[in-house]
Every structure is written in C-alpha cells, then in structure tokens.
N, C-alpha and C. Protein backbone atom coordinates (compact mmCIF):
# COMPACT_ATOMS: atom_id res chain seq x y z
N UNK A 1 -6.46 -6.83 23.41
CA UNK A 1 -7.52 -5.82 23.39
C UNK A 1 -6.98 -4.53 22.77
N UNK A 2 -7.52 -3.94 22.32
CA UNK A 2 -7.09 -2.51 21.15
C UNK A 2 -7.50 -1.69 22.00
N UNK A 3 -6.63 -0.71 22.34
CA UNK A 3 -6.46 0.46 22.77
C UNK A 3 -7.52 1.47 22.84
N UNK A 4 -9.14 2.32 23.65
CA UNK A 4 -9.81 2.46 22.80
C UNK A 4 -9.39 4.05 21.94
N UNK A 5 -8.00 4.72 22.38
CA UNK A 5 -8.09 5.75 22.00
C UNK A 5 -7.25 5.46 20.67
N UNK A 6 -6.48 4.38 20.43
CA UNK A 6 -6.04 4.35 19.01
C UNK A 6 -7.08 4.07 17.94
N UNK A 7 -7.96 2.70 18.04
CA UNK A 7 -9.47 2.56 18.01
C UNK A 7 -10.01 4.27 17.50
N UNK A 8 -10.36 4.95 18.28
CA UNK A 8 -11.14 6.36 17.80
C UNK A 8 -9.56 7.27 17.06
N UNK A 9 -8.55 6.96 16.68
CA UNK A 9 -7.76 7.53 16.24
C UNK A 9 -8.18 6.63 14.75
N UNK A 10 -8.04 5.82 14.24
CA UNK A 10 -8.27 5.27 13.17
C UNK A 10 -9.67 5.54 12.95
N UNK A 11 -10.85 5.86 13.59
CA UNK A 11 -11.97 5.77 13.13
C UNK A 11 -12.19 7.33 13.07
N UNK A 12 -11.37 8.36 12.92
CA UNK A 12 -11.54 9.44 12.43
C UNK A 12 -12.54 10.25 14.07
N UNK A 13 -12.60 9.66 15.07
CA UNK A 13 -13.01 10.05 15.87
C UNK A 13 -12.32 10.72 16.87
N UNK A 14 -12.83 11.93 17.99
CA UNK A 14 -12.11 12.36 18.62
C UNK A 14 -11.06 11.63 19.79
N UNK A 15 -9.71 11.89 20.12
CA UNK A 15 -9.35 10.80 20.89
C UNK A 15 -8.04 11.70 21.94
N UNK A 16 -7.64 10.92 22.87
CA UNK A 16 -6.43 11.42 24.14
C UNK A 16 -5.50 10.73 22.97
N UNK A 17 -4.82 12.60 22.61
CA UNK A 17 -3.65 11.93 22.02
C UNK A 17 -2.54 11.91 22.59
N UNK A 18 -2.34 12.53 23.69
CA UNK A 18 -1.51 11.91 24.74
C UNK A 18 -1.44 10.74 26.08
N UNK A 19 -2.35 10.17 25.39
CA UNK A 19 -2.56 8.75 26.04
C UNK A 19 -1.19 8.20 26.01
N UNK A 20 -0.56 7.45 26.75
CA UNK A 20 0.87 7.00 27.03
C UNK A 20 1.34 5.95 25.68
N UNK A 21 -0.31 5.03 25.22
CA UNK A 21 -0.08 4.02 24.37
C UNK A 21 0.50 4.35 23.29
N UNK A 22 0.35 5.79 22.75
CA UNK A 22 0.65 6.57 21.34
C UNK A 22 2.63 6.58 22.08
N UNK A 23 2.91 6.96 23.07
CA UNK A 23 4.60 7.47 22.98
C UNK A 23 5.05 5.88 22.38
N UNK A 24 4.31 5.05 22.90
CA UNK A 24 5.36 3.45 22.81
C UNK A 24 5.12 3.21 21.65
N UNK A 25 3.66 3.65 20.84
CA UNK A 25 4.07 3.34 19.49
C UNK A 25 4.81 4.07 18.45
N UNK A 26 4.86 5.65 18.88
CA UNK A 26 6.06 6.28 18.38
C UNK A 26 7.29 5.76 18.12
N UNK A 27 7.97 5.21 19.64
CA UNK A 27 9.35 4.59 19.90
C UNK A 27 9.53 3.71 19.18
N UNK A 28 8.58 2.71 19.12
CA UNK A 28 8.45 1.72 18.15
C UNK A 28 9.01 1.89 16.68
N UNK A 29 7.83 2.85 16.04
CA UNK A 29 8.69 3.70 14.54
C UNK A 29 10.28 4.13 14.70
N UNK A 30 9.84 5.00 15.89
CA UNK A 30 11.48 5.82 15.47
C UNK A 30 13.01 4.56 15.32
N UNK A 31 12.26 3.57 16.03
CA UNK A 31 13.64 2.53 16.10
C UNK A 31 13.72 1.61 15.12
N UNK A 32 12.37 2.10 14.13
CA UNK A 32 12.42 0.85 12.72
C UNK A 32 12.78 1.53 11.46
N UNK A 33 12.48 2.54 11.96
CA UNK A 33 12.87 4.19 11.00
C UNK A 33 14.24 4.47 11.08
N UNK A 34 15.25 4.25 11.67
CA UNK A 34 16.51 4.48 12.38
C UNK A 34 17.48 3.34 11.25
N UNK A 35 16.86 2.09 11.52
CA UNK A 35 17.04 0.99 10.55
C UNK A 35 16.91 1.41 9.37
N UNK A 36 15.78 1.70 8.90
CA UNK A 36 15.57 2.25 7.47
C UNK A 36 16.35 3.66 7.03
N UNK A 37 16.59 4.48 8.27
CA UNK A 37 17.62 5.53 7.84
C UNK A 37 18.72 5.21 7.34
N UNK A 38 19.02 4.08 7.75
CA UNK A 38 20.71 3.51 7.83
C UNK A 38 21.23 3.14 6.20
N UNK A 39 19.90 2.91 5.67
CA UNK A 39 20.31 2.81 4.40
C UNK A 39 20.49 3.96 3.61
N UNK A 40 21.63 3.73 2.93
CA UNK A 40 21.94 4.91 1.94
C UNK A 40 20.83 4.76 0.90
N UNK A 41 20.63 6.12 0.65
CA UNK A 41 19.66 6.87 -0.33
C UNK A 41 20.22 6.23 -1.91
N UNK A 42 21.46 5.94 -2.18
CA UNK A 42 22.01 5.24 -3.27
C UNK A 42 21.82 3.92 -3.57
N UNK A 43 21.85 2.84 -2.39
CA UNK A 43 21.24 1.78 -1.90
C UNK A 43 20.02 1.46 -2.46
N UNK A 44 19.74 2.12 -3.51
CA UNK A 44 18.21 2.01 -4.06
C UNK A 44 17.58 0.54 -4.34
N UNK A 45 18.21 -0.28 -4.31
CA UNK A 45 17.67 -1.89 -4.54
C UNK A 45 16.85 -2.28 -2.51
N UNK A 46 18.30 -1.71 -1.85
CA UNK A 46 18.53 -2.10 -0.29
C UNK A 46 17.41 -1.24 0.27
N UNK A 47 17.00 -0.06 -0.24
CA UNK A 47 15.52 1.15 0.22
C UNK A 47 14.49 0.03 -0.11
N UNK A 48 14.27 -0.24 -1.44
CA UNK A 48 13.07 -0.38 -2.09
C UNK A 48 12.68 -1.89 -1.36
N UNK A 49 13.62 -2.69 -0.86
CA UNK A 49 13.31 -4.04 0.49
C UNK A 49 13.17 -3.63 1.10
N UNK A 50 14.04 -2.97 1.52
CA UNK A 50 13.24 -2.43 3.19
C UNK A 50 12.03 -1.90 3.82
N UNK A 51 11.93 -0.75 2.35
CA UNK A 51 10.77 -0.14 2.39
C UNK A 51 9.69 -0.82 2.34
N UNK A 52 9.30 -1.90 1.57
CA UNK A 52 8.39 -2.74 1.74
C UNK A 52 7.93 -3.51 2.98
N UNK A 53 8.99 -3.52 3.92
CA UNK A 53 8.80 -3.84 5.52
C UNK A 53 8.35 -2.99 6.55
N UNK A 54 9.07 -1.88 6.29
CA UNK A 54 8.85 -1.09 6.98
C UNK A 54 7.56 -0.26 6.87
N UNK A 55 6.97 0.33 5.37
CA UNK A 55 6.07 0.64 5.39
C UNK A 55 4.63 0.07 5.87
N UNK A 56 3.45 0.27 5.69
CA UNK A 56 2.12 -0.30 6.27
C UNK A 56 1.89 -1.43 5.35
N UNK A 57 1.14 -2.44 5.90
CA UNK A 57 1.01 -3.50 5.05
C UNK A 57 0.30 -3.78 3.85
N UNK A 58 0.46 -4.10 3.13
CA UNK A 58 -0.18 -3.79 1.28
C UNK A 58 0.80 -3.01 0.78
N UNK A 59 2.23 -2.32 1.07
CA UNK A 59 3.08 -1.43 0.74
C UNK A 59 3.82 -2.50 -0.74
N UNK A 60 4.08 -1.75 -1.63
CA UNK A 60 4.56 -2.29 -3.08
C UNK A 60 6.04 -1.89 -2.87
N UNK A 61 6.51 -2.45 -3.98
CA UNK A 61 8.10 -1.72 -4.01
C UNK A 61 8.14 -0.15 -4.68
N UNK A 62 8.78 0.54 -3.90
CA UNK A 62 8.99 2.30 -3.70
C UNK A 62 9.62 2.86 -3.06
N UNK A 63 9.95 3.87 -4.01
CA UNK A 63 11.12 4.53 -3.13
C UNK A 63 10.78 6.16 -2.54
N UNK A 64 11.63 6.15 -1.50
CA UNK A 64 11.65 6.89 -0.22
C UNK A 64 12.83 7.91 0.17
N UNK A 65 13.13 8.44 -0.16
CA UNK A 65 14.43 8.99 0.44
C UNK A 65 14.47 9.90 1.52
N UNK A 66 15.47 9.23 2.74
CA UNK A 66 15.96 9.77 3.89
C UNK A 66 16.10 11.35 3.54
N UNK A 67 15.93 12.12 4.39
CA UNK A 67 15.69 11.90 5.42
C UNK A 67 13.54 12.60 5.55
N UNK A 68 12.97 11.52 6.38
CA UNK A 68 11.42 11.93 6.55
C UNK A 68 11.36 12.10 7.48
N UNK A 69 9.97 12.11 7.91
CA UNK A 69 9.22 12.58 9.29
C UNK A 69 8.07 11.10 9.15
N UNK A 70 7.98 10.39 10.03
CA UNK A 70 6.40 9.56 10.05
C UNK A 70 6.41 9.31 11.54
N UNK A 71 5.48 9.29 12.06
CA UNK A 71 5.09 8.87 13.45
C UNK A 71 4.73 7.63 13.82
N UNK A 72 3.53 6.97 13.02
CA UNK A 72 2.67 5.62 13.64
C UNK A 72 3.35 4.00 12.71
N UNK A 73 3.39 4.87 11.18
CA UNK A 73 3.96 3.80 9.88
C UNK A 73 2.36 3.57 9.42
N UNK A 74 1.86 4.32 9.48
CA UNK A 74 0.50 3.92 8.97
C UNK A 74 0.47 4.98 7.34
N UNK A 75 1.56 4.45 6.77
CA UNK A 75 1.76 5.06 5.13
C UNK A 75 1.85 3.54 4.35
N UNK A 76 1.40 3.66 3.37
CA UNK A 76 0.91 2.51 2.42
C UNK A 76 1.10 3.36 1.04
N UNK A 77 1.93 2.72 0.51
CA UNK A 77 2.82 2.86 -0.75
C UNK A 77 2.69 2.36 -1.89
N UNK A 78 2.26 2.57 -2.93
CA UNK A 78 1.68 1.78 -4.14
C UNK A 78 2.96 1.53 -5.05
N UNK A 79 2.77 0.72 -6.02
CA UNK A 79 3.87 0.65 -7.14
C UNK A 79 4.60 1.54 -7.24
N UNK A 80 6.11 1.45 -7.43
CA UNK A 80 7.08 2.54 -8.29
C UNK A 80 6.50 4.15 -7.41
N UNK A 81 5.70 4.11 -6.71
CA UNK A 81 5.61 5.46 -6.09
C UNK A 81 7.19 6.27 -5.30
N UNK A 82 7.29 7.23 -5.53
CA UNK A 82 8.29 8.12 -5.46
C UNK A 82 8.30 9.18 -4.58
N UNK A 83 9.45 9.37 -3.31
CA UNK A 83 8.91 10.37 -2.65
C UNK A 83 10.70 10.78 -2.33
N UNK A 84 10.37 12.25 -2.31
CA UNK A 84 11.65 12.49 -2.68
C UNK A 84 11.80 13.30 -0.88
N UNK A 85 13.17 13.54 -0.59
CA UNK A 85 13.91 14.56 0.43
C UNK A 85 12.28 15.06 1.40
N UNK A 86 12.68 14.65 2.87
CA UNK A 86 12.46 15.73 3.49
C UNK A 86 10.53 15.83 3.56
N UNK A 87 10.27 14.57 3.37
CA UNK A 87 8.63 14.30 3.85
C UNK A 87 8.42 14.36 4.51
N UNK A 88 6.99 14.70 4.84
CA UNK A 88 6.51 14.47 6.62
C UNK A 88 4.99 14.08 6.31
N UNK A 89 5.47 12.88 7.24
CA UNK A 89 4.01 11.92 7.00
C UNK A 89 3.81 12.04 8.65
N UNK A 90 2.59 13.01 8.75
CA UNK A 90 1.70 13.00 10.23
C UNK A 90 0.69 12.19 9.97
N UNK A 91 0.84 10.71 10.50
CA UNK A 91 0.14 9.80 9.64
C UNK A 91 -0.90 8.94 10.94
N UNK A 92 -1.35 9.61 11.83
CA UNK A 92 -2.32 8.97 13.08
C UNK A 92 -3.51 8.56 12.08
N UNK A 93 -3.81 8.88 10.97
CA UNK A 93 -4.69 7.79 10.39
C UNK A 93 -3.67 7.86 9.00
N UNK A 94 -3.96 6.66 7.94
CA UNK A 94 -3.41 6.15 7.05
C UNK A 94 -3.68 7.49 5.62
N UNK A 95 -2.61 7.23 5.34
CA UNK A 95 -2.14 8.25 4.20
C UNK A 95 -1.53 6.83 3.23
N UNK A 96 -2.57 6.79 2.07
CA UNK A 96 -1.83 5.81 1.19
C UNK A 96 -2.15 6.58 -0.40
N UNK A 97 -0.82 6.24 -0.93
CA UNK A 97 -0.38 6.73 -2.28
C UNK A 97 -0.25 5.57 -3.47
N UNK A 98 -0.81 5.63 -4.20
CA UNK A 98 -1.74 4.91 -5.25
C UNK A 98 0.16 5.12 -6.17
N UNK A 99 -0.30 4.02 -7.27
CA UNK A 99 0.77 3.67 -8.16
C UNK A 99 1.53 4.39 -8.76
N UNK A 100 2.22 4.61 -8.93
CA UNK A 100 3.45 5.67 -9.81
C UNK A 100 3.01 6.96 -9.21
N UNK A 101 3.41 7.55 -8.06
CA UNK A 101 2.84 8.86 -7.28
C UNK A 101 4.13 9.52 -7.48
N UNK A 102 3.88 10.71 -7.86
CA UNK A 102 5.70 10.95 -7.75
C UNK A 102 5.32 12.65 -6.39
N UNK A 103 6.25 12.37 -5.57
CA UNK A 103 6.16 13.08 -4.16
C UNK A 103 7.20 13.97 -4.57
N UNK A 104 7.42 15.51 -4.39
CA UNK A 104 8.66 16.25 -4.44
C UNK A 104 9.07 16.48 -3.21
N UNK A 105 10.14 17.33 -3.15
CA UNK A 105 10.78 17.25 -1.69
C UNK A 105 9.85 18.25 -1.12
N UNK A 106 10.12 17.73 0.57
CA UNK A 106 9.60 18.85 1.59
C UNK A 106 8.09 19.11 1.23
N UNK A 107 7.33 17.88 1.14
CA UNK A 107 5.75 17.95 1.31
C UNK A 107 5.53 17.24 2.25
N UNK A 108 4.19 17.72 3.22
CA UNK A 108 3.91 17.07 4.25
C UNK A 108 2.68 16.82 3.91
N UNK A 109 2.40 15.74 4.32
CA UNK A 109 1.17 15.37 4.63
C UNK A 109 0.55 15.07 6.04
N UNK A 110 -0.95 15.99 5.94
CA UNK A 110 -0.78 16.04 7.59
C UNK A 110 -2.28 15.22 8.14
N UNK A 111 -2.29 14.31 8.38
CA UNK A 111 -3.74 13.70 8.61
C UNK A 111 -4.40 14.65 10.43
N UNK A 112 -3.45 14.68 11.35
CA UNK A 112 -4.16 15.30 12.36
C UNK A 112 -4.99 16.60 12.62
N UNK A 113 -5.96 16.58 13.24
CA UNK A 113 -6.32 18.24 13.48
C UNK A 113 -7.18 17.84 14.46
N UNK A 114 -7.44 19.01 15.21
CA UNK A 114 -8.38 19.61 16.64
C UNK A 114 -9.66 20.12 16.43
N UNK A 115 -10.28 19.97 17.29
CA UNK A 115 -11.29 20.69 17.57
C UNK A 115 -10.81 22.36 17.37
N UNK A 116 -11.85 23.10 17.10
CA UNK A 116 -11.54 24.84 16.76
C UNK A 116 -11.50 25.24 18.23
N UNK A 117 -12.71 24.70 19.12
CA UNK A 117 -12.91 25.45 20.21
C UNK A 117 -11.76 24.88 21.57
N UNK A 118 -11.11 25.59 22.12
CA UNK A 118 -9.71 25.33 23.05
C UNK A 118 -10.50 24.27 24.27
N UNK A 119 -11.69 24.66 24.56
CA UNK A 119 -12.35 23.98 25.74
C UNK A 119 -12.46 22.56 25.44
N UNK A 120 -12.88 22.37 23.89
CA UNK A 120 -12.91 21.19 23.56
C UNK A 120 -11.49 20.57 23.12
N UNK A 121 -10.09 21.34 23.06
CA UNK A 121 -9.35 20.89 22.41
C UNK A 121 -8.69 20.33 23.99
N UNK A 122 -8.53 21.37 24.78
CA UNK A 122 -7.56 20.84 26.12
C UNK A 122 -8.53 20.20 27.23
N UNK A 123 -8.31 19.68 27.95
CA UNK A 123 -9.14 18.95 28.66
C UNK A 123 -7.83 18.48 30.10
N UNK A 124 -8.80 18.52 30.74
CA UNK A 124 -8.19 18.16 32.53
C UNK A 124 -7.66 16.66 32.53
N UNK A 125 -6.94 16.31 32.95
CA UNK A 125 -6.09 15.14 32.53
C UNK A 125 -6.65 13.90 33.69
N UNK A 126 -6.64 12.50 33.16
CA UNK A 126 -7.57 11.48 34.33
C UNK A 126 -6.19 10.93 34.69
N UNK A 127 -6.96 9.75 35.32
CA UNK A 127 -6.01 8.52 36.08
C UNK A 127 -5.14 7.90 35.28
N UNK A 128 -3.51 8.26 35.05
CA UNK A 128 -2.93 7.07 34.28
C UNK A 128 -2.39 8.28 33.53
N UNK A 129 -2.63 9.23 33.06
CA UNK A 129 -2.23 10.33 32.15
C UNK A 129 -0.68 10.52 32.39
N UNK A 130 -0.18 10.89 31.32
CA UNK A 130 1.23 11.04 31.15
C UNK A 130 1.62 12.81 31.53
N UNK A 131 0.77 13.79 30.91
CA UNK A 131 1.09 15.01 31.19
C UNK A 131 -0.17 15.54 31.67
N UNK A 132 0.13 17.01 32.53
CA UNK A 132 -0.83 17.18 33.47
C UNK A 132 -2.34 17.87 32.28
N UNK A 133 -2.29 17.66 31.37
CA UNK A 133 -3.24 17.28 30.76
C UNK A 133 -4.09 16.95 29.40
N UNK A 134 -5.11 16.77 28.79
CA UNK A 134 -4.99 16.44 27.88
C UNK A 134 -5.45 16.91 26.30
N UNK A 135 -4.97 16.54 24.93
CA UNK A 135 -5.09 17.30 23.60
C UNK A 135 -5.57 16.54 23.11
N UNK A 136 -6.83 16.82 22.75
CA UNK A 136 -7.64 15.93 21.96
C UNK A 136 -7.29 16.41 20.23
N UNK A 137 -7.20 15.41 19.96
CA UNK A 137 -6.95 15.15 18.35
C UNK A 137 -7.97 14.30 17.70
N UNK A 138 -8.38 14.68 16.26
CA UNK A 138 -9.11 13.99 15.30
C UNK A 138 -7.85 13.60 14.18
N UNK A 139 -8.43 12.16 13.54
CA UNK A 139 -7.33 12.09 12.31
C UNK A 139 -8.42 11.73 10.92
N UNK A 140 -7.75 12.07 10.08
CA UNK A 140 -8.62 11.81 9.08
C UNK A 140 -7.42 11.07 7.91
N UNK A 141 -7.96 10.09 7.07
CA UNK A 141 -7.00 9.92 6.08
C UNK A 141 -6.48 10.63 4.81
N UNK A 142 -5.84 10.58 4.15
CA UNK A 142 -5.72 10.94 2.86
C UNK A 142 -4.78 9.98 1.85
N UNK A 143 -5.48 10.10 0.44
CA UNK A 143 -5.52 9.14 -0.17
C UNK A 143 -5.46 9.64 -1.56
N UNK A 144 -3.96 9.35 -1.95
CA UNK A 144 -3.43 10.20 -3.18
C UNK A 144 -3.63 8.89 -4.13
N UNK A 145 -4.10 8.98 -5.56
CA UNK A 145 -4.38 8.06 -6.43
C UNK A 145 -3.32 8.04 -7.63
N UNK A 146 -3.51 6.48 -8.40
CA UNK A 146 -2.23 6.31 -9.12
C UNK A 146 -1.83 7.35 -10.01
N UNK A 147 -0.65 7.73 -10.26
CA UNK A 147 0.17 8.98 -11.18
C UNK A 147 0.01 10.24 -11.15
N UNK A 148 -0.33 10.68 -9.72
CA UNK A 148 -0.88 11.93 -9.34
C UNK A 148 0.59 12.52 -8.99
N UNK A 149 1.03 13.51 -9.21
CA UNK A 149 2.37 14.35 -8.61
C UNK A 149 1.79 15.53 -8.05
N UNK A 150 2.67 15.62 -6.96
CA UNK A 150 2.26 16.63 -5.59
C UNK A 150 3.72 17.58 -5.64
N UNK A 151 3.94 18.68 -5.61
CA UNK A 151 4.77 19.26 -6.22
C UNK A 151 5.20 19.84 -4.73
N UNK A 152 7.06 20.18 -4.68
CA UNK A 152 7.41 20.55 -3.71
C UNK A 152 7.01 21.69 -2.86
N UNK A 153 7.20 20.98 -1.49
CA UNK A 153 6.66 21.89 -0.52
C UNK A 153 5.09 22.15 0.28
N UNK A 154 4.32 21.49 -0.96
CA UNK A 154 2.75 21.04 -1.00
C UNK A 154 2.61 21.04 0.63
N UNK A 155 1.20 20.81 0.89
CA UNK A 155 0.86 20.42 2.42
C UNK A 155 -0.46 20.61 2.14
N UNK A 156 -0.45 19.04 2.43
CA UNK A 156 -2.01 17.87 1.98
C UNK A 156 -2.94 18.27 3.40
N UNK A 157 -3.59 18.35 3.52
CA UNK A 157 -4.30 18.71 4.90
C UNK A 157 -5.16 17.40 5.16
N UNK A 158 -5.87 17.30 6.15
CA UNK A 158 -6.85 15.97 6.72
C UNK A 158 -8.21 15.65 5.66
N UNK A 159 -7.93 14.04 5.62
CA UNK A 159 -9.13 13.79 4.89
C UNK A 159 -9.33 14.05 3.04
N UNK A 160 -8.26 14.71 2.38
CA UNK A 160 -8.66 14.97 1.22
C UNK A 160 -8.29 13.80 0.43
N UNK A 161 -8.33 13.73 -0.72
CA UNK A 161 -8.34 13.19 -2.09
C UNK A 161 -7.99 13.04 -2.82
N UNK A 162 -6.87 12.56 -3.13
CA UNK A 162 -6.36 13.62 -4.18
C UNK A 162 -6.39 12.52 -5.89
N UNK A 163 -7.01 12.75 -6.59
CA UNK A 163 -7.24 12.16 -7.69
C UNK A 163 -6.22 11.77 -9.17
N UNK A 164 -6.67 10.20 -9.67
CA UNK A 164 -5.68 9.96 -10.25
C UNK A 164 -5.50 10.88 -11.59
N UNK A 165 -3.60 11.17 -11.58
CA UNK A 165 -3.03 11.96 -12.56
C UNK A 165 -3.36 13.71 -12.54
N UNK A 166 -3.88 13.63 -11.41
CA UNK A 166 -3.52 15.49 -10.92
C UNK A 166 -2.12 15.66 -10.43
N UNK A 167 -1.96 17.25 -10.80
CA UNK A 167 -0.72 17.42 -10.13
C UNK A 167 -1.36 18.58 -9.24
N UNK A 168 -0.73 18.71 -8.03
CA UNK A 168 -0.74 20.15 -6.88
C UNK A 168 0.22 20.55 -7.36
N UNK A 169 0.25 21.90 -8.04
CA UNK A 169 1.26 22.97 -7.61
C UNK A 169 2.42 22.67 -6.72
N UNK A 170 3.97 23.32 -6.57
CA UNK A 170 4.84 23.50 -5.17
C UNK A 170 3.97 24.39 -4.87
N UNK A 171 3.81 23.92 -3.18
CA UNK A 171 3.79 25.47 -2.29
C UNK A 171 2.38 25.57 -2.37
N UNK A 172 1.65 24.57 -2.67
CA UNK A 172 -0.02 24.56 -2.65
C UNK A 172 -0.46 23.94 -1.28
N UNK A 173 -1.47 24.54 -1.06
CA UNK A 173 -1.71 23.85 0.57
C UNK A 173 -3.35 23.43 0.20
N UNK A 174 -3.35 21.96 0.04
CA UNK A 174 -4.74 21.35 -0.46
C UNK A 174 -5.54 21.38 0.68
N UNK A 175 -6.51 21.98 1.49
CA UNK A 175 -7.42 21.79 2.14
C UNK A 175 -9.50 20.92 1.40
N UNK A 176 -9.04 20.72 0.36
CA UNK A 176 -10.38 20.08 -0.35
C UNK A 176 -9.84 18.77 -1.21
N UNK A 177 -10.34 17.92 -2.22
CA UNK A 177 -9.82 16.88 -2.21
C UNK A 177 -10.03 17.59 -3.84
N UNK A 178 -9.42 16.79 -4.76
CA UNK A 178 -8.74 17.70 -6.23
C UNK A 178 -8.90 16.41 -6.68
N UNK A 179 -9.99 16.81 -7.82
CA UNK A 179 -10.68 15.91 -9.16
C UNK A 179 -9.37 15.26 -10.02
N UNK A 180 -10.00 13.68 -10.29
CA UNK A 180 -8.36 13.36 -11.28
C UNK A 180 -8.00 14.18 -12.81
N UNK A 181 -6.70 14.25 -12.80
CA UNK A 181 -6.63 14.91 -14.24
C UNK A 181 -6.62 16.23 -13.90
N UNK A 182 -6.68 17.00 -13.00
CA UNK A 182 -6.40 18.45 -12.63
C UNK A 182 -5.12 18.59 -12.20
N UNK A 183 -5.27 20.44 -11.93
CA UNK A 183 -3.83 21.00 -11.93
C UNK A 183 -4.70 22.33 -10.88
N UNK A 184 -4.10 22.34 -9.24
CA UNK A 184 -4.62 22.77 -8.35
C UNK A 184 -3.32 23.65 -8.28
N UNK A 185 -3.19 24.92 -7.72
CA UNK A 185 -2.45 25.54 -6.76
C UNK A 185 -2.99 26.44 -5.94
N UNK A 186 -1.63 27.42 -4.96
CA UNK A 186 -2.24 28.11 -4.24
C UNK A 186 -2.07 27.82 -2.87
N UNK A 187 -2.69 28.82 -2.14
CA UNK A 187 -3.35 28.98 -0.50
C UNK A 187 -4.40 29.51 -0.55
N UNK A 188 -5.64 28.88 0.04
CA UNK A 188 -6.39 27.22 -0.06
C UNK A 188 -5.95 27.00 -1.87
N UNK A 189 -5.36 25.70 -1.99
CA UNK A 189 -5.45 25.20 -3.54
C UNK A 189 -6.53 25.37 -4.26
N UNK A 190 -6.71 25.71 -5.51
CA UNK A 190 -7.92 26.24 -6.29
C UNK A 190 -7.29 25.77 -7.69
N UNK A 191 -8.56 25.25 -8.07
CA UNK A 191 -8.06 24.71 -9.82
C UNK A 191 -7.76 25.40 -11.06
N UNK A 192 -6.70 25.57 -11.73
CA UNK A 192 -5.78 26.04 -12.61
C UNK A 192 -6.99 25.52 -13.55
N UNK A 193 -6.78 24.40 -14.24
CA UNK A 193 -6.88 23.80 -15.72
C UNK A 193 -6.68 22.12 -15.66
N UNK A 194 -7.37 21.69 -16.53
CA UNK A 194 -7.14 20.05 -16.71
C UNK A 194 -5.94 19.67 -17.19
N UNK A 195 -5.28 18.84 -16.81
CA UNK A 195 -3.82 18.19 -17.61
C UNK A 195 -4.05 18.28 -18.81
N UNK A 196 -5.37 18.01 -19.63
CA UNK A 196 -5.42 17.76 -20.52
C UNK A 196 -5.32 18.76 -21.79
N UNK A 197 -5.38 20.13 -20.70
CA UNK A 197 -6.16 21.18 -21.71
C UNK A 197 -4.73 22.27 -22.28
C-alpha cells in the first residue's frame, strides 16, 4: 500500500512532510549515495554505471560529480547530461533533465515549498508523529529540456520549465519556466535575448 503522504507528495499536493515514512526513505538515499560517493569523480566510465542505477528509473548514461545534495533519488537524467560540483537536488517530486543538459557547479534545484500562511504551514502533530509537530510541504516538478545549460549557482525554483537549448544566467534564480532557445538572468530571472540573436 503507498504511503498516502508520499502519494500527495508526488501529486503536487499538500502533505506531512515529517511523516516518519519520508526519514526511512531519506536513509535509504543517503546509503546508496554513500556508494555512489565512493566513486572517484575521475572514475568517469565507473560514475556513468553507477549513475544509471542509482539515479530514477529511465536515467541514461551521465555524468555527476561528487560531491551533491539529493534526498528521495527522484532525479532522472537524460543522455550525456552533465552536472558539475556541488548540486542540490531537493527532489520530493521529480526533477528530470532532458539530453545533453550541461549543469554548472553549485545549482540547486529546489522542487519543495509551503504554504505562505504559518497556520497553514505548521500544524499540531497526530498519532504516530515523529516531532511534536507538523510542516506541511507542497512539491512541484521541474523539467529541464534537451541542451539547455543552467549556469553556476542558478536556483531553479518549484514547478518551472525550463526549455530546450536555453541557457539561465550564473546566479539567476528562475521562479517562471523560460521559453526554448532563450537566455534568462537575474533575481526573479527575466529574458535577456534569444540564443539566436
């Protein structure tokens, strides 16, 4: 039987994200992630197998380099996609990167977010609860398309888009989803010019 708060975690719905079921599937990652740390970053034949295991299923051969951040493994990796130093995949719903993606260091991608209002975000904790009470979280996906480059430092926010053969700016924080063939930067990201132009 499926969990129903992982269930409303994948369906973009509100959910107890401190429900106990989320720590064991954490532990789970961190100890398959640990494995996959173990490989040297030079190891690039020994990454690009592994990575295909380790990542979410439909994952292609791609490379990854230690050291990241992911929580659930719900990242899905397209062809030859590239992600360099120092990622962070907050990935309670699926973050998948389309073919030849090239990732720079120290971009996160963050699928989680809250409710605005605190009443709705914290909540009195029930029967079975792990801490005395509880944080409701929404996840949304995001979904970078083939040959798009996301430039260091970036931070993809919930739910966006990001279209094939755009690049984000470093240091752009995408809160909207960015047409293919563009060139976004900034805080909120805002469109520069077409690749093309």
């Amino acid at each position: 039987m499926t969990n129903k708060n992982y269930a409303a975690m994948l369906a973009g719905a509100p959910y107890n994200a401190t429900d106990p079921y989320f720590f064991d599937l954490k532990l789970a990652t961190t100890a398959a992630k640990a494995a996959f740390d173990a490989i040297p970053n030079d190891d690039i034949e020994a990454r690009i197998e592994a990575g295909q295991a380790f990542f979410a299923e439909g994952s292609a051969p791609c490379l990854v380099l230690s050291p990241f951040t992911i929580q659930f493994g719900h990242v899905r990796l397209g062809e030859w996609s590239f992600v360099n130093y120092g990622a962070t995949f907050l990935d309670a719903n699926f973050i998948t990167l389309g073919n030849f993606v090239a990732v720079g260091p120290n971009v996160q991608f963050i699928t989680d977010t809250h409710p605005v209002k605190p009443e709705e975000r914290f909540r009195p904790p029930e029967e079975g609860d792990v801490l005395p009470f509880r944080v409701i979280n929404m996840a949304l996906p995001i979904m970078v398309d083939d040959h798009a480059w996301i430039g260091a430092g970036a931070i993809i926010m919930p739910g966006v888009t990001i279209g094939a053969g755009a690049v984000v700016a470093a240091g752009a924080i995408v809160t909207r989803d960015v047409a293919p063939r563009t060139i976004v930067a900034g805080n909120p990201a805002r469109l520069l010019r077409a690749v093309d132009d």
